[in-house]
Every structure is written in C-alpha cells, then in structure tokens.
Protein backbone atom coordinates (compact mmCIF):
# COMPACT_ATOMS: atom_id res chain seq x y z
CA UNK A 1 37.87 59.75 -207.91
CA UNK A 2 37.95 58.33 -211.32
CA UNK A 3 40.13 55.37 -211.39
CA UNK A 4 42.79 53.24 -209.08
CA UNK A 5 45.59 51.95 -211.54
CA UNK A 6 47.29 48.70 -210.11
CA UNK A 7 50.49 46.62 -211.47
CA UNK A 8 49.91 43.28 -210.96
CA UNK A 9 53.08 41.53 -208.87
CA UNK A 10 55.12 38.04 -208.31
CA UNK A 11 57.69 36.93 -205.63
CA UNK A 12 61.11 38.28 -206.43
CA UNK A 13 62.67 35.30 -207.85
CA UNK A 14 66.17 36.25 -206.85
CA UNK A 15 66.40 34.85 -202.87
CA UNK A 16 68.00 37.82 -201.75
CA UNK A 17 64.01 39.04 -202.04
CA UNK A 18 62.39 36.32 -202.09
CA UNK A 19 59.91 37.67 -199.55
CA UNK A 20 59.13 40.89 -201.61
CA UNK A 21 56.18 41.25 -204.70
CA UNK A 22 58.07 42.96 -207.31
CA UNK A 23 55.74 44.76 -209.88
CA UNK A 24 54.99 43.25 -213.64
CA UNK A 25 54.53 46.97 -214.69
CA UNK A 26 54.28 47.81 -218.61
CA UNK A 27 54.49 50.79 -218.08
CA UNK A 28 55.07 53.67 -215.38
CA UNK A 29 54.22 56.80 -217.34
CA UNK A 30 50.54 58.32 -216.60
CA UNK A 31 49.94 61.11 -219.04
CA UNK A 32 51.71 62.22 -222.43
CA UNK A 33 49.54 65.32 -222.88
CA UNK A 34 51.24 68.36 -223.48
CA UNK A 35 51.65 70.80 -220.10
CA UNK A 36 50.27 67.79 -218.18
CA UNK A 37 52.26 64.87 -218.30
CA UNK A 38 52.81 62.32 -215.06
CA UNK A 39 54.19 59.16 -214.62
CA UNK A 40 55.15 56.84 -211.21
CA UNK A 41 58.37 56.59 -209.72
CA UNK A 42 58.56 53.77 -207.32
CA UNK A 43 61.43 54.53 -204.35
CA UNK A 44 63.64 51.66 -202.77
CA UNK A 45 63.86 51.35 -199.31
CA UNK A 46 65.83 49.24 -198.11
CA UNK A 47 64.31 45.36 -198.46
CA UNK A 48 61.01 47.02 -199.70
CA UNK A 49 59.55 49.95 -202.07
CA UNK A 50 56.59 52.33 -203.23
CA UNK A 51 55.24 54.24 -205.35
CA UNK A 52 55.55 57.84 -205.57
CA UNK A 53 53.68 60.27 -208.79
CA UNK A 54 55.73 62.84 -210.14
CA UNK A 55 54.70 65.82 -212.69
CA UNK A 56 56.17 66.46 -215.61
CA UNK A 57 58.58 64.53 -218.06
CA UNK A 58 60.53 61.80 -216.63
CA UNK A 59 64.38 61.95 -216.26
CA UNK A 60 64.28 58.51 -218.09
CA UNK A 61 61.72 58.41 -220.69
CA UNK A 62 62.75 54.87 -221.87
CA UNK A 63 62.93 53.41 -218.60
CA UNK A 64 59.29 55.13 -217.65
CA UNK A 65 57.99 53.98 -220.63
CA UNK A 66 58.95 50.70 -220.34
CA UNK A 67 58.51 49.88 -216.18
CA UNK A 68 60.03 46.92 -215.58
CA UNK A 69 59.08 45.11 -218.94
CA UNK A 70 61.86 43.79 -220.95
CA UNK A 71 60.23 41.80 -223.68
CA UNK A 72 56.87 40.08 -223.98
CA UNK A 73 55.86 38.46 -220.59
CA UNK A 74 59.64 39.14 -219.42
CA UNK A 75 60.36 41.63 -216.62
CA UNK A 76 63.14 42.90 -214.64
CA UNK A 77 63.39 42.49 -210.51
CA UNK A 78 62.60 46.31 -209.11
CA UNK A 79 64.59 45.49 -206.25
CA UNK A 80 67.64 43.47 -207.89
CA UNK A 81 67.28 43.88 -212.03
CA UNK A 82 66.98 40.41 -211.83
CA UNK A 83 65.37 38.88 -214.82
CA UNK A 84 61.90 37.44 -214.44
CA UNK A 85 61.21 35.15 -217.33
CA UNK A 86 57.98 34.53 -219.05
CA UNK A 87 57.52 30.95 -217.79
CA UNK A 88 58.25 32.12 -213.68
CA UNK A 89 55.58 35.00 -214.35
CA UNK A 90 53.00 31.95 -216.16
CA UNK A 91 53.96 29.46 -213.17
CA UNK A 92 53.09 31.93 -210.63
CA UNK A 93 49.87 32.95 -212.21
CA UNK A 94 48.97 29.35 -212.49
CA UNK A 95 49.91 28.73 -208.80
CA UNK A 96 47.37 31.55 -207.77
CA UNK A 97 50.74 33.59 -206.49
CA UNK A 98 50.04 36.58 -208.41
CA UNK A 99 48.88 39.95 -206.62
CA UNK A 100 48.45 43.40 -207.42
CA UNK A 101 49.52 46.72 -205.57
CA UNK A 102 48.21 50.20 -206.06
CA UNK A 103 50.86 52.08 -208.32
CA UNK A 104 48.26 55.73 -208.48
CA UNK A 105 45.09 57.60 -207.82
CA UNK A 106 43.14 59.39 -210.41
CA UNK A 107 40.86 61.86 -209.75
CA UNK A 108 38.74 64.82 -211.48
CA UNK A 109 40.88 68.28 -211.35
CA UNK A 110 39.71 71.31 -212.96
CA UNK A 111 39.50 70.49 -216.64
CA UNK A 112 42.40 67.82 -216.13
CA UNK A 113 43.44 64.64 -214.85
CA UNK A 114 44.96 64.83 -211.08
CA UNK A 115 47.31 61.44 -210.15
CA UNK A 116 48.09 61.09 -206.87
CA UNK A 117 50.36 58.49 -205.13
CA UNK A 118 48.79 55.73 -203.74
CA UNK A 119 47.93 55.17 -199.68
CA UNK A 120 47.85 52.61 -197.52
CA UNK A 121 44.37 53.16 -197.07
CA UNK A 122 42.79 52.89 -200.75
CA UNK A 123 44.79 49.51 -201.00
CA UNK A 124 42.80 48.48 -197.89
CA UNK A 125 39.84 49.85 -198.58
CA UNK A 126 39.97 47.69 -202.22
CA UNK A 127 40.79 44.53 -200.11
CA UNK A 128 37.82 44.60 -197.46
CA UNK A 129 35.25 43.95 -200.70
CA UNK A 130 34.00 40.83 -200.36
CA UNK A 131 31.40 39.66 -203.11
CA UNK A 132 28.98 37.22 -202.68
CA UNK A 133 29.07 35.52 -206.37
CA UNK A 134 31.11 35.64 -209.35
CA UNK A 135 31.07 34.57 -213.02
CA UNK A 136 31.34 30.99 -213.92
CA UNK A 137 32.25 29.23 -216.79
CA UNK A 138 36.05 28.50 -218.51
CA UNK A 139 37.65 30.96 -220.73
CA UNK A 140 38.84 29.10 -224.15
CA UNK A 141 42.24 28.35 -223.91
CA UNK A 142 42.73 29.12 -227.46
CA UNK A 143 42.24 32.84 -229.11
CA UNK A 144 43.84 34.75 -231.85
CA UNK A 145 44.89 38.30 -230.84
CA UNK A 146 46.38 36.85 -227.13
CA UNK A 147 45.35 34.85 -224.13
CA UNK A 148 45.24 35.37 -220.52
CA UNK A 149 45.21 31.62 -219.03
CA UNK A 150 48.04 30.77 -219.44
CA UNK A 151 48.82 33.54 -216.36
CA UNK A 152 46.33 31.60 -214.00
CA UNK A 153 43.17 34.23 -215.53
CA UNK A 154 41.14 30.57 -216.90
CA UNK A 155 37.26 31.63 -215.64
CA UNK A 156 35.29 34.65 -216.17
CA UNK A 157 35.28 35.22 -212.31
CA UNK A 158 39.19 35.70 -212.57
CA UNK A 159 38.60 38.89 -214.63
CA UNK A 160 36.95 41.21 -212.15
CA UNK A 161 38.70 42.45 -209.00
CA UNK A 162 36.41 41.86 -205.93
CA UNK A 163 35.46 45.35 -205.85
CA UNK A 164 34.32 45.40 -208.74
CA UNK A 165 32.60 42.06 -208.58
CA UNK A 166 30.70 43.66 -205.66
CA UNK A 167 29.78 46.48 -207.89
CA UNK A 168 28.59 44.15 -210.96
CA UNK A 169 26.75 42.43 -208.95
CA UNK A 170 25.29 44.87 -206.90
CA UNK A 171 24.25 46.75 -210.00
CA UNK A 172 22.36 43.72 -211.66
CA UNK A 173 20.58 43.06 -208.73
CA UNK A 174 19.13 47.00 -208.45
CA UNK A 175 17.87 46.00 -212.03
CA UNK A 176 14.89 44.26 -210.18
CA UNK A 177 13.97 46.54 -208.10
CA UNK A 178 14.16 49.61 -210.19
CA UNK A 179 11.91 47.40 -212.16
CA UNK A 180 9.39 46.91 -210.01
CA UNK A 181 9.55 50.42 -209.02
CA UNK A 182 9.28 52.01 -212.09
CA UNK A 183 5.91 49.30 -213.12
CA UNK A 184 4.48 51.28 -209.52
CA UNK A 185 5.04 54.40 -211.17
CA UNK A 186 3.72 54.01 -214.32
CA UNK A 187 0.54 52.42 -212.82
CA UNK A 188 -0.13 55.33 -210.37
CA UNK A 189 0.37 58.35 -213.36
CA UNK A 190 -2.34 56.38 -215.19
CA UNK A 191 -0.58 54.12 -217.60
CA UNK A 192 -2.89 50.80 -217.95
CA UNK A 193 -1.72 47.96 -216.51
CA UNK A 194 -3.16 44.91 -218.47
CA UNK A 195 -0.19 42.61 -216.95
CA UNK A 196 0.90 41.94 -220.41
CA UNK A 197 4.73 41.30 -220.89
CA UNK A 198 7.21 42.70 -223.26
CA UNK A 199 7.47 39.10 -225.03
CA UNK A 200 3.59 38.79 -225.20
CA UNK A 201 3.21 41.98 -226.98
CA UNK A 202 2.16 44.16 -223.69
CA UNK A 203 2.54 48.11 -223.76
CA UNK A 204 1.21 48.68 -220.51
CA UNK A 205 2.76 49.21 -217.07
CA UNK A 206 4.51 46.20 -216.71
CA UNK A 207 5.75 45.89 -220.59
CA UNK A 208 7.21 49.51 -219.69
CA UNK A 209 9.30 48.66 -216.49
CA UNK A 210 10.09 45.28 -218.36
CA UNK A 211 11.90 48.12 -220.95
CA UNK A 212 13.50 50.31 -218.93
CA UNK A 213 15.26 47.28 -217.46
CA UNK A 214 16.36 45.81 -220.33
CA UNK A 215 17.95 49.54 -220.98
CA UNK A 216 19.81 49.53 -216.99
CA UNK A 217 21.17 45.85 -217.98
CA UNK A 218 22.57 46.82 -221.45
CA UNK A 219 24.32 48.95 -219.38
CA UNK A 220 25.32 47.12 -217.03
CA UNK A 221 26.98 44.69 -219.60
CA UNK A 222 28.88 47.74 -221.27
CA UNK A 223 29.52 48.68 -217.50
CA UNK A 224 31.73 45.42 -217.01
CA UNK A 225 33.69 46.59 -220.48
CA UNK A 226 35.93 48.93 -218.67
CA UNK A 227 35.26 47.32 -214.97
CA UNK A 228 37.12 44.29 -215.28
CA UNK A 229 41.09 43.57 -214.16
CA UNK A 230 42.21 43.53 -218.01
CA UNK A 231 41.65 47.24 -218.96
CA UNK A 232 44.55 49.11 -219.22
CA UNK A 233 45.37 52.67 -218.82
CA UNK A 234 45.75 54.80 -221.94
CA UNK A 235 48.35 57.89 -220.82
CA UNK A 236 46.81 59.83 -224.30
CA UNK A 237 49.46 60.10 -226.93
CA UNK A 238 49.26 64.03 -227.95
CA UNK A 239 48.89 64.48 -231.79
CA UNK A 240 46.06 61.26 -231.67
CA UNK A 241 41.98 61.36 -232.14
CA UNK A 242 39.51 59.57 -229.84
CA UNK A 243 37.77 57.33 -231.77
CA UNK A 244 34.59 59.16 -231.03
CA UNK A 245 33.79 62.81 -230.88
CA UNK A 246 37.26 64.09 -232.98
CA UNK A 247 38.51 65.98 -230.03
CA UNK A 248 42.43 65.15 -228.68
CA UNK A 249 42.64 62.01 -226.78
CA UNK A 250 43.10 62.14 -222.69
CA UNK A 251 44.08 59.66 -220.26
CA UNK A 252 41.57 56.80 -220.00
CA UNK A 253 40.60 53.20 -219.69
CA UNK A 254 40.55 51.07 -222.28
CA UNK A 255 37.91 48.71 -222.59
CA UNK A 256 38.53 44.93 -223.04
CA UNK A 257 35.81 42.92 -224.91
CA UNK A 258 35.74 44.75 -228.61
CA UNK A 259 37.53 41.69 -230.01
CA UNK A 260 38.17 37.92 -230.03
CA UNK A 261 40.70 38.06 -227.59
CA UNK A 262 41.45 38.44 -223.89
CA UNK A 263 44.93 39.65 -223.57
CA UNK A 264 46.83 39.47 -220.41
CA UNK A 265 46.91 43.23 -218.74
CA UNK A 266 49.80 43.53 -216.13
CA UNK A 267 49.13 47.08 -215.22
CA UNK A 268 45.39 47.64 -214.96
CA UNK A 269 43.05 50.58 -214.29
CA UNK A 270 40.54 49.97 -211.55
CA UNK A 271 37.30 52.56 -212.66
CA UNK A 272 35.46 54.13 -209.89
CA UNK A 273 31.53 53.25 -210.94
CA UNK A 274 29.91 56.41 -209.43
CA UNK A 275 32.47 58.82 -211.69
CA UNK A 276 30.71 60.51 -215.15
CA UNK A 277 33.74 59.67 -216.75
CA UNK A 278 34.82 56.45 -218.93
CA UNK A 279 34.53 53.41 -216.38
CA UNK A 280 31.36 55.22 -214.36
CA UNK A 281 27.63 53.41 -215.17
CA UNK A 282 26.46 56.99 -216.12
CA UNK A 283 29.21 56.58 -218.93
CA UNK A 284 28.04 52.90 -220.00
CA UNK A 285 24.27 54.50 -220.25
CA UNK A 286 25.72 57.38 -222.82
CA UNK A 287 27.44 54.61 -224.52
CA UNK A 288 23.98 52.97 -225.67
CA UNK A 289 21.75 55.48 -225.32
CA UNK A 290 22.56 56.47 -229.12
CA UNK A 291 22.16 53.04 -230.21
CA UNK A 292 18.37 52.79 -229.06
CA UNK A 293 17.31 55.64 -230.02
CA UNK A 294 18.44 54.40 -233.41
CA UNK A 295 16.56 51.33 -233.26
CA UNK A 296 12.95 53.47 -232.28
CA UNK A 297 10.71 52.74 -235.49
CA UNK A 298 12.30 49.41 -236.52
CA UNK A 299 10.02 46.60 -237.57
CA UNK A 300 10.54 43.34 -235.17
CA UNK A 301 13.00 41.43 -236.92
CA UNK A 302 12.60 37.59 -237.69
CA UNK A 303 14.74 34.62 -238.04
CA UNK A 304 14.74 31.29 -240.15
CA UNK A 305 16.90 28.21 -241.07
CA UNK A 306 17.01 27.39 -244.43
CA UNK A 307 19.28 24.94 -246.75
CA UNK A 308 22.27 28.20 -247.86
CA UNK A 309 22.50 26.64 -251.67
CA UNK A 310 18.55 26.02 -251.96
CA UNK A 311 16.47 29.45 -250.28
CA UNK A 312 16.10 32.66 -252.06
CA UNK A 313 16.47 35.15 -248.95
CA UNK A 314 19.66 36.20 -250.32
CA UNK A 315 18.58 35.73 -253.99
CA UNK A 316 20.00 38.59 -255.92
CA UNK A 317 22.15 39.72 -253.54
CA UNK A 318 25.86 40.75 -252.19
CA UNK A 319 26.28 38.50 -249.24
CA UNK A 320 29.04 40.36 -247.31
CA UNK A 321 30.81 38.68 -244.46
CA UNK A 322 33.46 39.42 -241.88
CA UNK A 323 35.41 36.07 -241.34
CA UNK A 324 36.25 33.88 -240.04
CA UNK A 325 33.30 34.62 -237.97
C-alpha cells in the first residue's frame, strides 16, 4: 500500500440532504500518464453515495478534473448541485464540522501505480488510531501564498490525521531507543566509550549513537513533509520532469512545508509510512542522506552579532539575500 487519498466533506447545505457529507473534492482524476490513467467516479444511491475507481480516460474530462469545485473555496452539492459557498465551507471548518471520507487506495503494481476503490474497512481501520499527543502551538493567521485557518486548521495538531499522528509520534519516540541501542553496540565492537557528548566534543560510543539519532530525527522531520492532512495528490501530468532525477513524473504526494505558506488541501493523500516510495520513512532517509554526506569535512561553523553598518565580516563583499526573509 502506498497511499489512502481522502476528500475532505461538509453537511449538504441543501435540507433535502442535510444529513449527508458531501465531498469538497478538487479533483477526481488519479493518473494522467499515458496507457495508465484513473480517476474516481462516485455513484448515487439513493439519499447516499460512494466512490468507485475507473481505468482509463473519463467520459467527462472537465467534470473529473474539476470534482465538485466550482471556484476557489466554492463547491457544488454531489447529491443536489447545490452550491456550497466559500463562507458555509469556512463556517463549518471553524465549527469543527468538517470530515473526510476515503475517495481511493494506492498500492505498488508491477512497475505502476494500482488505485483501487475504497472499503469500508480501510476507513475504519484509519478511524480506530488513537494518538496519545499532538503538536501544540497556533498557526499565524496571516501568510502570503494561502492560509488554512480560516477552514478551522488554526494549530499544528490540526494538520496530521490521527494515524499519522500515531505514526509521528511513534517514530520520534523509537529515536531513543535506537539510540541507546546503537551506544550498546558500538561499546561491545570496541569503540571507546569516554561518556563524552556530541556537544562536548565526544567521538566515542555515546557521541556516535548521539549521531545516528540526530540522522533518524532529520528524518523524521522530512517524514512529517508528506505525512500531514495538507499534501495533495499529484495525478503526473505526461510531457513534465520531476524536479529531481530528470525522469517523467508519476503519481505522487506532494509535500507541504517548502514555502511560507500552509494552503488549505481539500483532497489529501494519506502516505503509508512503511512503503519505499514518496511518503514512506525509508524515502525521508534518501531525502537527506545526500545532504550529509555533503556536509562530511566541513569546519564547525560559528556565529556572532555585530553592529551591520560598523563590522567587516562582509567587508568586500556581495551580500546576496532572498527577501523579504
């Protein structure tokens, strides 16, 4: 399994279906790549719906393209075509009203994507999680590039899906223990174990295990990038470049924090942590792995405040900046 993708839902506001989450979908179309495309139907029954994958090209390109998104934060009723404005979606976000349901599967074929229709059972399976903590701390109100408070997303904790709170949390605390494990290790093949730490300047057993856990939690921070409620699925245009590697895009998550902005993501992509591909912890490692090998050889840096018009750090040189940071 490689990811669950979800559309996040509000009551109907025409009464006729009052009673039924319609879904906020963006989107409905899973893959654009040539020979494999995919996108989700959902199928009306009566008072209530679900959702269904089909191969190929849709019938209705425009109307998979666009799910039930009209404009902005403005979406159509699946059950009555009834407009859903911008400030019902914002008022039911803010009134913690807002759900999700399970719109398709992903999972490792050979050499290819597979989407399969979602069950009754991976829905409940995502609902039993039950973490024990979650992030603290307000999200500024106020970004350039888009905002997801005003939907009722206003902490950190709001971000993650339970499931993948568990997971984040469940990964940070193995950090300890691997630690301790791996300062065990190093101290029975031999390595000397003055009890020195990282910060005072130790290379011995426990400097060591201090190291590789510094590694595990830089990836466990790029681990949250793509396991968080805000990354969106990316169907792969054909004809576009990854922005590594050169090779042909395919369908993947996007990740969310690479700018100053948290935008509001009504379809999401839930990643399955234990899959090699793009939301998986294996994936987060390859991510950094490059980046400190880099850094081997590097002479410890050093900081200092000094007056900007009267210090000659920068004496003689191009100063460049990206603002307005």
């Amino acid at each position: 399994m490689i990811a669950w993708l979800w559309a996040r839902t509000v009551k109907s506001p025409n009464p006729a279906f009052a009673q039924v989450d319609v879904p906020l979908a963006s989107t409905f179309v899973l893959s654009t790549k040539a020979g494999k495309e995919a996108y989700v139907e959902p199928v009306i029954e009566g008072s209530s719906y679900r959702f269904t994958v089909r191969a190929g090209r849709p019938g209705n390109p425009a109307a998979a393209k666009n799910g039930t998104k009209l404009a902005r934060a403005n979406f159509s009723c699946l059950m009555s075509g009834t407009p859903i404005s911008g400030d019902y979606v914002k008022s039911e976000g803010r009134a913690g009203r807002m759900g999700a349901r399970l719109m398709a599967v992903v999972a490792e074929g050979q050499r290819s994507r597979v989407y399969l229709a979602p069950t009754a059972q991976h829905e409940a399976a995502a609902r039993s999680a039950k973490p024990t903590w979650k992030p603290e701390g307000e999200i500024a109100s106020r970004m350039t590039g888009g905002n997801c408070t005003p939907y009722g997303l206003t902490t950190w904790g709001d971000l993650f899906t339970d499931r993948q709170l568990v997971a984040l949390t469940t990964f940070s605390d193995l950090v300890d223990e691997v630690r301790e494990r791996v300062e065990r290790d190093a101290v029975g093949a031999g390595l000397f174990d003055h009890g020195r730490s990282l910060e005072q300047g130790g290379s011995g057993a426990a400097a060591y295990a201090e190291a590789v856990g510094v590694f595990l939690a830089l990836g466990i921070s790029r681990f949250s990038d793509r396991n968080n409620a805000l990354c969106t699925w990316d169907s792969g245009p054909v004809g576009t470049k990854a922005s590594t590697g050169g090779s042909a895009r395919t369908a993947s998550l996007r990740n969310l924090f690479a700018r100053q902005a948290i935008p509001m993501a009504w379809d999401f992509g839930e990643a399955n942590p234990f899959s090699d591909s793009g939301g998986g912890y294996n994936s987060a490692l390859e991510w950094i792995e490059p980046a400190v090998r880099a850094l081997n050889g590097f002479s410890r840096g050093h900081a200092q405040m000094a007056d900007a018009q009267n210090q000659a750090v920068s004496s003689g040189k191009v100063v460049s900046s990206d603002p307005p940071y």
